[in-house]
PDB file of N, CA and C in Angstrom:
ATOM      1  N   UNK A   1      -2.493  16.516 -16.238  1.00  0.00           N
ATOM      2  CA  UNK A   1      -1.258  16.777 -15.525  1.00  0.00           C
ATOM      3  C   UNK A   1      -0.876  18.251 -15.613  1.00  0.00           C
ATOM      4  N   UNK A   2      -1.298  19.115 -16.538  1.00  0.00           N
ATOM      5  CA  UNK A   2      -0.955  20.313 -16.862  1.00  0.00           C
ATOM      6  C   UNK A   2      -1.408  21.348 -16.025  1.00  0.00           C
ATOM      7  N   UNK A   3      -2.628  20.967 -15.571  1.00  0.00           N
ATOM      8  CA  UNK A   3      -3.689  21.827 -14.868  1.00  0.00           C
ATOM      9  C   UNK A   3      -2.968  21.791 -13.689  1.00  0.00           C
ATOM     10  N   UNK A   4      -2.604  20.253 -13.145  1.00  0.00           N
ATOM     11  CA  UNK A   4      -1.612  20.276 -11.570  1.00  0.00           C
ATOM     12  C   UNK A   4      -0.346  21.338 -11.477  1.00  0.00           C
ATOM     13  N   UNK A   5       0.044  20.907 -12.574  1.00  0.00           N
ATOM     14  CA  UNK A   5       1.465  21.518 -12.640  1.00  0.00           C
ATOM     15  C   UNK A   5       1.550  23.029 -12.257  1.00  0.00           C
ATOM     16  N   UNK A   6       0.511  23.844 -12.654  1.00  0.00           N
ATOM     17  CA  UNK A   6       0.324  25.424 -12.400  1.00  0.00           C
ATOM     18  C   UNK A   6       0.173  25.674 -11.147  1.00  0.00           C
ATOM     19  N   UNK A   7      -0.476  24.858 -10.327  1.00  0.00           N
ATOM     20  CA  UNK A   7      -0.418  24.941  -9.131  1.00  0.00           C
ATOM     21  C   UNK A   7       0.951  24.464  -7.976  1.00  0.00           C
ATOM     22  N   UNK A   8       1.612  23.719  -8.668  1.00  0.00           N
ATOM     23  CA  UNK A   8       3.049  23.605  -7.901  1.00  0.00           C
ATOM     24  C   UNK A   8       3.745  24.883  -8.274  1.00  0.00           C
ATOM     25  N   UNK A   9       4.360  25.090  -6.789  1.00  0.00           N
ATOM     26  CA  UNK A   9       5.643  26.462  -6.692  1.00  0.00           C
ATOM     27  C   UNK A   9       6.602  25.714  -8.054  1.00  0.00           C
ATOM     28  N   UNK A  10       7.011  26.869  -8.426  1.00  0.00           N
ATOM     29  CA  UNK A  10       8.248  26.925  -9.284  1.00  0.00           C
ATOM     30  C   UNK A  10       8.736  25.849  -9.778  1.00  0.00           C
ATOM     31  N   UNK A  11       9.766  25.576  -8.512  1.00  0.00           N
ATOM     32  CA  UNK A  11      11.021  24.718  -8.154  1.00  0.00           C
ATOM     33  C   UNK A  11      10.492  23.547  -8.029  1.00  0.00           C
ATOM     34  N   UNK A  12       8.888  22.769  -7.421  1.00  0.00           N
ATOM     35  CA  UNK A  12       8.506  21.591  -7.715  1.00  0.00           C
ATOM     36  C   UNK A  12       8.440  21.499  -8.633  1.00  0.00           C
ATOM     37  N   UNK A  13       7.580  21.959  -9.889  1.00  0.00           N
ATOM     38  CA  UNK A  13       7.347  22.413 -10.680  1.00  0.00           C
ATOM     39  C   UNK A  13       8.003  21.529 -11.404  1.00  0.00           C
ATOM     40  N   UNK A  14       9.759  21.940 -11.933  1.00  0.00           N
ATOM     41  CA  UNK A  14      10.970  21.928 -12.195  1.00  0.00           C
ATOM     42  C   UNK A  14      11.244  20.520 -11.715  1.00  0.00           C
ATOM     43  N   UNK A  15      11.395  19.795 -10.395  1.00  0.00           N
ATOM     44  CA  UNK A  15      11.777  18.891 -10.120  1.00  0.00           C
ATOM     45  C   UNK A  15      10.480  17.542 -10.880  1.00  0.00           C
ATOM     46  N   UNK A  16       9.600  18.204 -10.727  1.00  0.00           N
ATOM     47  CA  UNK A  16       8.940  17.334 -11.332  1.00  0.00           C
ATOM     48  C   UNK A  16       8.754  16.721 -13.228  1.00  0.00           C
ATOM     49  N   UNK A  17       9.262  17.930 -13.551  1.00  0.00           N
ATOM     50  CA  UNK A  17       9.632  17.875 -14.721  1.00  0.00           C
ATOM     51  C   UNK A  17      10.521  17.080 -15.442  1.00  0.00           C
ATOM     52  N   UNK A  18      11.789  17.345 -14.162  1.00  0.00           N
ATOM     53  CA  UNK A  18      12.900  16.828 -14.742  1.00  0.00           C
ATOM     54  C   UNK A  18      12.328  15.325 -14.182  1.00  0.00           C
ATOM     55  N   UNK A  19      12.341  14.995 -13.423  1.00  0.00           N
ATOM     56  CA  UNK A  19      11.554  13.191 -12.645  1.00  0.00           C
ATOM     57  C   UNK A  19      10.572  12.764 -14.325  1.00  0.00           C
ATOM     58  N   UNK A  20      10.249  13.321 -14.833  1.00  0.00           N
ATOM     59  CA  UNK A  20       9.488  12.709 -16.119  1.00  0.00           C
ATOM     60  C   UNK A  20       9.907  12.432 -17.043  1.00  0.00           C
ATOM     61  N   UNK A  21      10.824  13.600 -17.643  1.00  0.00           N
ATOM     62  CA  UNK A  21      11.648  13.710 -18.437  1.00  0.00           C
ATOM     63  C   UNK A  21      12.837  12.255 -18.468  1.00  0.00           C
ATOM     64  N   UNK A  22      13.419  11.997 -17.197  1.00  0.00           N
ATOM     65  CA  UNK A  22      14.632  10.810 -17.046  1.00  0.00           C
ATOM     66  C   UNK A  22      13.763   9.955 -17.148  1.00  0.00           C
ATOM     67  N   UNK A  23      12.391   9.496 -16.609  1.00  0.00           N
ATOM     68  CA  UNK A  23      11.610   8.204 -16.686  1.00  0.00           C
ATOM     69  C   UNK A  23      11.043   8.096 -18.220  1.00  0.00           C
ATOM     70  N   UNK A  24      11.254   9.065 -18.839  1.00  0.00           N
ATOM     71  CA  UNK A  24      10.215   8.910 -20.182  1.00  0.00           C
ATOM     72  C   UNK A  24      10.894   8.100 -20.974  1.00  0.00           C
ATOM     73  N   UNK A  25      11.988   7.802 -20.720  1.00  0.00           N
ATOM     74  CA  UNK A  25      12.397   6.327 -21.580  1.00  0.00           C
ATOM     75  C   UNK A  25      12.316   5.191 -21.449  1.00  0.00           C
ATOM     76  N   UNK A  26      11.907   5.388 -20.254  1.00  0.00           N
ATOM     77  CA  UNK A  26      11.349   3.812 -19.940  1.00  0.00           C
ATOM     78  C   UNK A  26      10.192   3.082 -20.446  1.00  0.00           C
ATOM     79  N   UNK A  27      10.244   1.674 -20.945  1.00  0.00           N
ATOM     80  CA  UNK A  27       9.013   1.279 -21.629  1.00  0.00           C
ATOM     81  C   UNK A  27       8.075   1.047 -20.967  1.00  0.00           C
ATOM     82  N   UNK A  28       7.827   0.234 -19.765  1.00  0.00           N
ATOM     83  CA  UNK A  28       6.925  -0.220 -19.072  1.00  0.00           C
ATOM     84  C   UNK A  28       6.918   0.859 -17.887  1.00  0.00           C
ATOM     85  N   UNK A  29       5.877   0.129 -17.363  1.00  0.00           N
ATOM     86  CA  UNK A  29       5.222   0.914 -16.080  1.00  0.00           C
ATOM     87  C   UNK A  29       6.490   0.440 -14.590  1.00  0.00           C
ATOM     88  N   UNK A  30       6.405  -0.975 -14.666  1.00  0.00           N
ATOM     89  CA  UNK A  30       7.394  -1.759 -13.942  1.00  0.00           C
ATOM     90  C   UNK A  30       8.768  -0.754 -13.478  1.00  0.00           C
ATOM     91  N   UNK A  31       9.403  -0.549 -15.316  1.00  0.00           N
ATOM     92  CA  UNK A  31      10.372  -0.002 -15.263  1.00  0.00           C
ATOM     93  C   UNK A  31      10.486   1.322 -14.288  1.00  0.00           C
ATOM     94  N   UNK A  32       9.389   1.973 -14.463  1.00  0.00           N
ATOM     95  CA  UNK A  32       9.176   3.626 -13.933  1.00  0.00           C
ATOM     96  C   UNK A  32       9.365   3.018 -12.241  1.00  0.00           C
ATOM     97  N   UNK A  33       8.171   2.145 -11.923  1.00  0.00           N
ATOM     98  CA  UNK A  33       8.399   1.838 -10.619  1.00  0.00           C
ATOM     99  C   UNK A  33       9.414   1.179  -9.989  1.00  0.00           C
ATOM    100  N   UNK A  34      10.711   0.576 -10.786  1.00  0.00           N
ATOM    101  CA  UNK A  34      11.915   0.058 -10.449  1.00  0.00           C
ATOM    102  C   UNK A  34      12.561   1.310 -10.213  1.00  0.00           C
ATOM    103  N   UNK A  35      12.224   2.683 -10.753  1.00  0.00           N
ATOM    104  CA  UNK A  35      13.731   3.204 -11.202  1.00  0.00           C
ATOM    105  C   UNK A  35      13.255   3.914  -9.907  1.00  0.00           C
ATOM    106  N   UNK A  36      12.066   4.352 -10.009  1.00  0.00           N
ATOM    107  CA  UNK A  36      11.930   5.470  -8.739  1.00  0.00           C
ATOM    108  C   UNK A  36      11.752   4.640  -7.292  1.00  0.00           C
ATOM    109  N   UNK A  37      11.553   3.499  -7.277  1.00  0.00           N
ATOM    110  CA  UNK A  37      12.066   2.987  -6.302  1.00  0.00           C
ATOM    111  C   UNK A  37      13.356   2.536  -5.791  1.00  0.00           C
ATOM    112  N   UNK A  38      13.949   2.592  -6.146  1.00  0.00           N
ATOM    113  CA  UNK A  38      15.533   2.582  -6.134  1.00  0.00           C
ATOM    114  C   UNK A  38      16.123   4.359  -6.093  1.00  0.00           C
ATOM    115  N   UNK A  39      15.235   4.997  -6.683  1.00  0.00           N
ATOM    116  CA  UNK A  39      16.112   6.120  -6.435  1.00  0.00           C
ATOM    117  C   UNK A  39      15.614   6.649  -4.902  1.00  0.00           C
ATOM    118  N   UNK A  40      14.472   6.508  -4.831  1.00  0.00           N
ATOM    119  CA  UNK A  40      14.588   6.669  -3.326  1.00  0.00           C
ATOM    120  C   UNK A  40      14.918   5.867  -2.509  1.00  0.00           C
ATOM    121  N   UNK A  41      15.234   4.376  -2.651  1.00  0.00           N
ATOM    122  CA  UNK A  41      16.297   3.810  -1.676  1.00  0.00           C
ATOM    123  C   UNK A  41      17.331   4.500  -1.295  1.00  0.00           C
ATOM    124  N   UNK A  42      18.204   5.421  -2.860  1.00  0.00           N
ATOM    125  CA  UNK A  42      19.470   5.635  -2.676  1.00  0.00           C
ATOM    126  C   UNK A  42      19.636   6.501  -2.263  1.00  0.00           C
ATOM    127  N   UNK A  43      18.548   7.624  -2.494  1.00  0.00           N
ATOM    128  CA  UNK A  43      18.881   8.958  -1.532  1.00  0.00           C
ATOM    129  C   UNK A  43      18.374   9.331  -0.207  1.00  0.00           C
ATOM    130  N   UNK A  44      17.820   8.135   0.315  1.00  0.00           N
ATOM    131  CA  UNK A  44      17.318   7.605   2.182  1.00  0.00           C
ATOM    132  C   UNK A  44      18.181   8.815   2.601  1.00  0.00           C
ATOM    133  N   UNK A  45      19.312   8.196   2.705  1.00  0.00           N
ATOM    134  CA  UNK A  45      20.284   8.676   3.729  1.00  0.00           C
ATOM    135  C   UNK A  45      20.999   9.774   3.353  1.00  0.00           C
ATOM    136  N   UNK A  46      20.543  10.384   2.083  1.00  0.00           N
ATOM    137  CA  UNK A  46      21.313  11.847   2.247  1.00  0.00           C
ATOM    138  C   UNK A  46      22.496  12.008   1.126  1.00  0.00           C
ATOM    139  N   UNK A  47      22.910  10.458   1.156  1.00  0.00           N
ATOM    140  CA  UNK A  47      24.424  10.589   0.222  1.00  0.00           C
ATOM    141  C   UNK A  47      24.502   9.087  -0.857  1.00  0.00           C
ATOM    142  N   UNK A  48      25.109   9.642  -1.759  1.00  0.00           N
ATOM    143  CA  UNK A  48      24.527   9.030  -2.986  1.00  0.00           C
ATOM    144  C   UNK A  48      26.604   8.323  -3.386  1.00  0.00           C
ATOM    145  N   UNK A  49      26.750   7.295  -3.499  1.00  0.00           N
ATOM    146  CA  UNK A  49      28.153   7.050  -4.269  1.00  0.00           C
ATOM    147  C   UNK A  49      28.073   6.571  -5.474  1.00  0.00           C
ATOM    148  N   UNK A  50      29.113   6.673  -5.981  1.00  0.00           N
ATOM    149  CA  UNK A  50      29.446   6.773  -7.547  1.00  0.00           C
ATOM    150  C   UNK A  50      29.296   5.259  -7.930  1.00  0.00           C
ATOM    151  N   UNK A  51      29.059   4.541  -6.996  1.00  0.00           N
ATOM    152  CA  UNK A  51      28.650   2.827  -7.684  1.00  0.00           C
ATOM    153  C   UNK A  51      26.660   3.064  -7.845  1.00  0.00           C
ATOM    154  N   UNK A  52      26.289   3.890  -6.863  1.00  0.00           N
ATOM    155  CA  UNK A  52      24.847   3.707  -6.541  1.00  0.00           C
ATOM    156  C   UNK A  52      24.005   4.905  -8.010  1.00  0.00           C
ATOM    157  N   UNK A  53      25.008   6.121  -8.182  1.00  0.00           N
ATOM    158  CA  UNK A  53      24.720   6.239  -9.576  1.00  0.00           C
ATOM    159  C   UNK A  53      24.950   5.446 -10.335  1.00  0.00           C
ATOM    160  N   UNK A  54      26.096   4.904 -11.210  1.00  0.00           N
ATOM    161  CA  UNK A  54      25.986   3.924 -11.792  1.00  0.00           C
ATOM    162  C   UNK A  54      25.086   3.235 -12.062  1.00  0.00           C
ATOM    163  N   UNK A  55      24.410   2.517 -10.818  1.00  0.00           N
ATOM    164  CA  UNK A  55      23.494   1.892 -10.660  1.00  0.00           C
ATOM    165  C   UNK A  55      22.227   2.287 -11.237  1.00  0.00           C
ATOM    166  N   UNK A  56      21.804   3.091 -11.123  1.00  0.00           N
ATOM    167  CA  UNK A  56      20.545   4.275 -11.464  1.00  0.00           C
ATOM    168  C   UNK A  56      20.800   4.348 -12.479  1.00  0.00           C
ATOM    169  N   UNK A  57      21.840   5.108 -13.009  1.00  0.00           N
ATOM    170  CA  UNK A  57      21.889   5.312 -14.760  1.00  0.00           C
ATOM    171  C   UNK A  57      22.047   4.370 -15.357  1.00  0.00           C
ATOM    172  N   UNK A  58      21.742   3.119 -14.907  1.00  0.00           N
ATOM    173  CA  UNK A  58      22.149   1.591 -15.487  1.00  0.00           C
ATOM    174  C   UNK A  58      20.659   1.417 -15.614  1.00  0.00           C
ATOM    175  N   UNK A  59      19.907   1.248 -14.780  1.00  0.00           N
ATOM    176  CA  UNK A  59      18.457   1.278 -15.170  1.00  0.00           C
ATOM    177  C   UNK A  59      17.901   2.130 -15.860  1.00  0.00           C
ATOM    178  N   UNK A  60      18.044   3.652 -16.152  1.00  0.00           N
ATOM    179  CA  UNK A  60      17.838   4.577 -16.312  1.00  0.00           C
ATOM    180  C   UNK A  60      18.205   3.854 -18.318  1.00  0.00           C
ATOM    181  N   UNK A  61      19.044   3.040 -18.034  1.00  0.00           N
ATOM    182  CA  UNK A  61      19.685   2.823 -19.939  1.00  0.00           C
ATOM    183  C   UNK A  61      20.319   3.806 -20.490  1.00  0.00           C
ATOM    184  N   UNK A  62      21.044   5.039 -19.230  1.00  0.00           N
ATOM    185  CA  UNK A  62      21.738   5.833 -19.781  1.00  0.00           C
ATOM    186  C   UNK A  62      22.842   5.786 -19.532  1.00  0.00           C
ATOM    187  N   UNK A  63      23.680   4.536 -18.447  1.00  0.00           N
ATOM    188  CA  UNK A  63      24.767   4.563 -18.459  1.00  0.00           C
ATOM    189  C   UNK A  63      25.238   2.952 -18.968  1.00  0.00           C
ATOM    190  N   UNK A  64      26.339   2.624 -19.828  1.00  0.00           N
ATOM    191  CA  UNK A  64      26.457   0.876 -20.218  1.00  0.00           C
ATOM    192  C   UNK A  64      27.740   1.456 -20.052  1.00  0.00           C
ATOM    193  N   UNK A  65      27.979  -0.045 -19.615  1.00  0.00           N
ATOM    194  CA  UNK A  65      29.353  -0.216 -19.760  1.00  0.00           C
ATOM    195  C   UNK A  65      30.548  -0.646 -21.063  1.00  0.00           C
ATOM    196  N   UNK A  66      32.021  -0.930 -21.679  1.00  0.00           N
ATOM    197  CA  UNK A  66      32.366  -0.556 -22.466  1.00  0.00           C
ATOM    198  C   UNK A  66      31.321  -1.844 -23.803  1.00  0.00           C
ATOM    199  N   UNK A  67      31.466  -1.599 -24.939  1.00  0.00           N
ATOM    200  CA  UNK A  67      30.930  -2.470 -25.770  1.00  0.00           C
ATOM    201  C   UNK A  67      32.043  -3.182 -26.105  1.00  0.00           C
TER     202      UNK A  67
END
């Protein structure tokens, strides 16, 4: 993956980084393919609402609600 990475501009680079970094907590493979499929459901259309984050950082296991 390292060798790819030198060859992406900058700013992919960067986006791709950070895309690993939020999935790297995920245990399974499943999980990775739930989360990034859903995140590109949610950003189809351009605009993202504060239930559809939620949503994401709910899979993501970085957002719970109160205990």
């Amino acid at each position: 993956m390292n060798i790819l990475m030198k060859f992406l501009p900058k700013d992919k680079r960067a986006l791709l980084e950070l895309a690993l970094r939020i999935t790297g907590s995920l245990k399974t493979q499943q999980q990775r393919n739930d989360v990034a499929q859903y995140g590109i459901e949610m950003l189809a259309d351009g605009k993202v609402t504060v239930a559809e984050w939620a949503k994401f950082g709910s899979k993501l296991g970085i957002l719970r609600g109160k205990h």
